[in-house]
Protein backbone atom coordinates (compact mmCIF):
# COMPACT_ATOMS: atom_id res chain seq x y z
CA UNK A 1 -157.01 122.72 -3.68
CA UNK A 2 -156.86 125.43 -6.53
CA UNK A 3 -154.10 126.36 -9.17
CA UNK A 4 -153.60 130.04 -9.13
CA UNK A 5 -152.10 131.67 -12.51
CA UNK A 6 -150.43 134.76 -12.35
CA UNK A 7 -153.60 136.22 -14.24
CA UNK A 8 -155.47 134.97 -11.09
CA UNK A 9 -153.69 137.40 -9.14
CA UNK A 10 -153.95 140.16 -11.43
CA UNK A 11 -157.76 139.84 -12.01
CA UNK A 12 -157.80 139.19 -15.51
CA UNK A 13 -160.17 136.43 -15.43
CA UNK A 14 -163.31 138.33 -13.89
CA UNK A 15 -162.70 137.16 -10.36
CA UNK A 16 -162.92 140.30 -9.51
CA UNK A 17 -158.70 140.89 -8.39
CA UNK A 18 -157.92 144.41 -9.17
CA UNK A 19 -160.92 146.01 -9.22
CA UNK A 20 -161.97 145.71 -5.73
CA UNK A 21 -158.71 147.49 -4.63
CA UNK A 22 -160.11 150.24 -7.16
CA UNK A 23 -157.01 149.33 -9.61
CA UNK A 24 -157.91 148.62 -12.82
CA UNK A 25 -157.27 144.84 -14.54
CA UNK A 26 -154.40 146.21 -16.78
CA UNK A 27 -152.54 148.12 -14.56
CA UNK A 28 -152.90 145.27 -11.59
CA UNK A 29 -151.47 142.97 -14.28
CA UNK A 30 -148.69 145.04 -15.10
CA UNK A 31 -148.11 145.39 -11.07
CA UNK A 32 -148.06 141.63 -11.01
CA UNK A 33 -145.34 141.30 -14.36
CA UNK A 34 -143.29 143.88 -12.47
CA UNK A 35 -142.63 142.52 -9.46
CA UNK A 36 -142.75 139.35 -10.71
CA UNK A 37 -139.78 139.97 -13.07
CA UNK A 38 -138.17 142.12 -10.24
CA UNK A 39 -137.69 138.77 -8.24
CA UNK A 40 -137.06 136.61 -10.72
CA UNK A 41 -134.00 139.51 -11.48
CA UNK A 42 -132.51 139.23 -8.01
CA UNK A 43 -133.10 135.38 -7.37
CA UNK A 44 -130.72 135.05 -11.06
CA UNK A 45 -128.12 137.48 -9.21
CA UNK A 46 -128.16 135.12 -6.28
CA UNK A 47 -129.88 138.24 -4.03
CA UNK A 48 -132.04 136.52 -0.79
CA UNK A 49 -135.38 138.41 -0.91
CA UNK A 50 -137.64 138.70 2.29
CA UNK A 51 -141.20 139.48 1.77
CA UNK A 52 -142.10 140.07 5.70
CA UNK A 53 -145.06 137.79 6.46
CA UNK A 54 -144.71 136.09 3.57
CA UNK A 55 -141.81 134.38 3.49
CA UNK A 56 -137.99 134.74 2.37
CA UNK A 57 -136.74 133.40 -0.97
CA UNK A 58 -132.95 132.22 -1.57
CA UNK A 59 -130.58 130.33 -3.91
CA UNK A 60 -129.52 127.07 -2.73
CA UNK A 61 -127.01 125.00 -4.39
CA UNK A 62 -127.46 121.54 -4.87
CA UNK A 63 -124.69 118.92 -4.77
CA UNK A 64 -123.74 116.27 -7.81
CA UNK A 65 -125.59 113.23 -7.04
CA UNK A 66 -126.04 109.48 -8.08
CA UNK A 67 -129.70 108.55 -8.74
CA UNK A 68 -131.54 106.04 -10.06
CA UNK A 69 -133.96 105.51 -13.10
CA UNK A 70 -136.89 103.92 -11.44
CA UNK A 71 -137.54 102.24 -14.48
CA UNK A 72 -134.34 100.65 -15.57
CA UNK A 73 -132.39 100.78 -12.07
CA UNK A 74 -129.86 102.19 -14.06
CA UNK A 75 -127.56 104.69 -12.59
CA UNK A 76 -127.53 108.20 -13.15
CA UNK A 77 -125.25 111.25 -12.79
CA UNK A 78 -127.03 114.17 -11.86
CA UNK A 79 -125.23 117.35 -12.24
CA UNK A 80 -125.01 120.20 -8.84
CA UNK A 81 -127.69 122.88 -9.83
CA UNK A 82 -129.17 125.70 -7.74
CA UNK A 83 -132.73 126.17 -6.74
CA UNK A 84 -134.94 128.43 -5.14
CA UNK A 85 -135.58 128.18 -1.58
CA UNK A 86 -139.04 129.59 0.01
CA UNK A 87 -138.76 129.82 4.10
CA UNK A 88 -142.35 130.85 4.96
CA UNK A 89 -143.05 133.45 7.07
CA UNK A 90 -144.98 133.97 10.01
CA UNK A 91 -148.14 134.91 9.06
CA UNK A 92 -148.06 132.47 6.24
CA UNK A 93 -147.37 129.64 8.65
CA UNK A 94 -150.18 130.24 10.79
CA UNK A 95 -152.88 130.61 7.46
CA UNK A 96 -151.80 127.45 7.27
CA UNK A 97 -151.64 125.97 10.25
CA UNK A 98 -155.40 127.74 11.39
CA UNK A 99 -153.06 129.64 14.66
CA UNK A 100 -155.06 132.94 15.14
C-alpha cells in the first residue's frame, strides 16, 4: 500500500498525472491547490460536501471524554473537538471491495 502526496495527484513527480489528460504539470497542480483549499473552506464553515461516487465529507462533533495514558494509567480529560467525516460512496466502495 502506497502514500499518495498531493503532488502525486497533480503529476509533479514525473508519474506522468497531468499530462496524459493533455493538462500541463503546473496548471494540474494549481487544479489540485484549488479544490483542495475549496474543501478545506467549506469543511471550516461546517458545509457537508458530496463528491458523487466518491464519497461525502462532514463535520462531526466529538464529545468530552475520559481517557487513559497507556503509559502511566493516568487519567485524562480530553476536550469535545470536531472532525471530518468521509462516508464513501458507491463506486468507491466497490474499488474496494472488487464488486464489478
Amino acid at each position: 500500500m502506497a502514500t499518495i502526496r498531493r503532488r502525486d495527484l497533480s503529476g509533479r513527480d514525473d508519474s506522468g498525472g497531468g499530462d496524459e489528460h493533455g493538462i500541463s504539470k503546473r496548471r494540474a497542480d494549481r487544479i489540485v491547490k484549488a479544490l483542495f483549499a475549496q474543501i478545506t473552506a467549506h469543511i471550516a464553515r461546517g458545509d457537508r460536501i458530496e463528491l458523487r461516487g466518491f464519497g461525502v465529507l462532514s463535520v462531526r462533533r466529538r464529545r468530552p471524554r475520559v481517557a487513559h495514558n497507556p503509559r502511566t494509567g493516568e487519567k485524562v480529560n480530553v476536550p469535545a473537538k470536531h472532525v471530518v467525516k468521509l462516508k464513501p460512496g458507491r463506486l468507491m466502495n466497490d474499488a474496494l471491495n472488487g464488486s464489478p
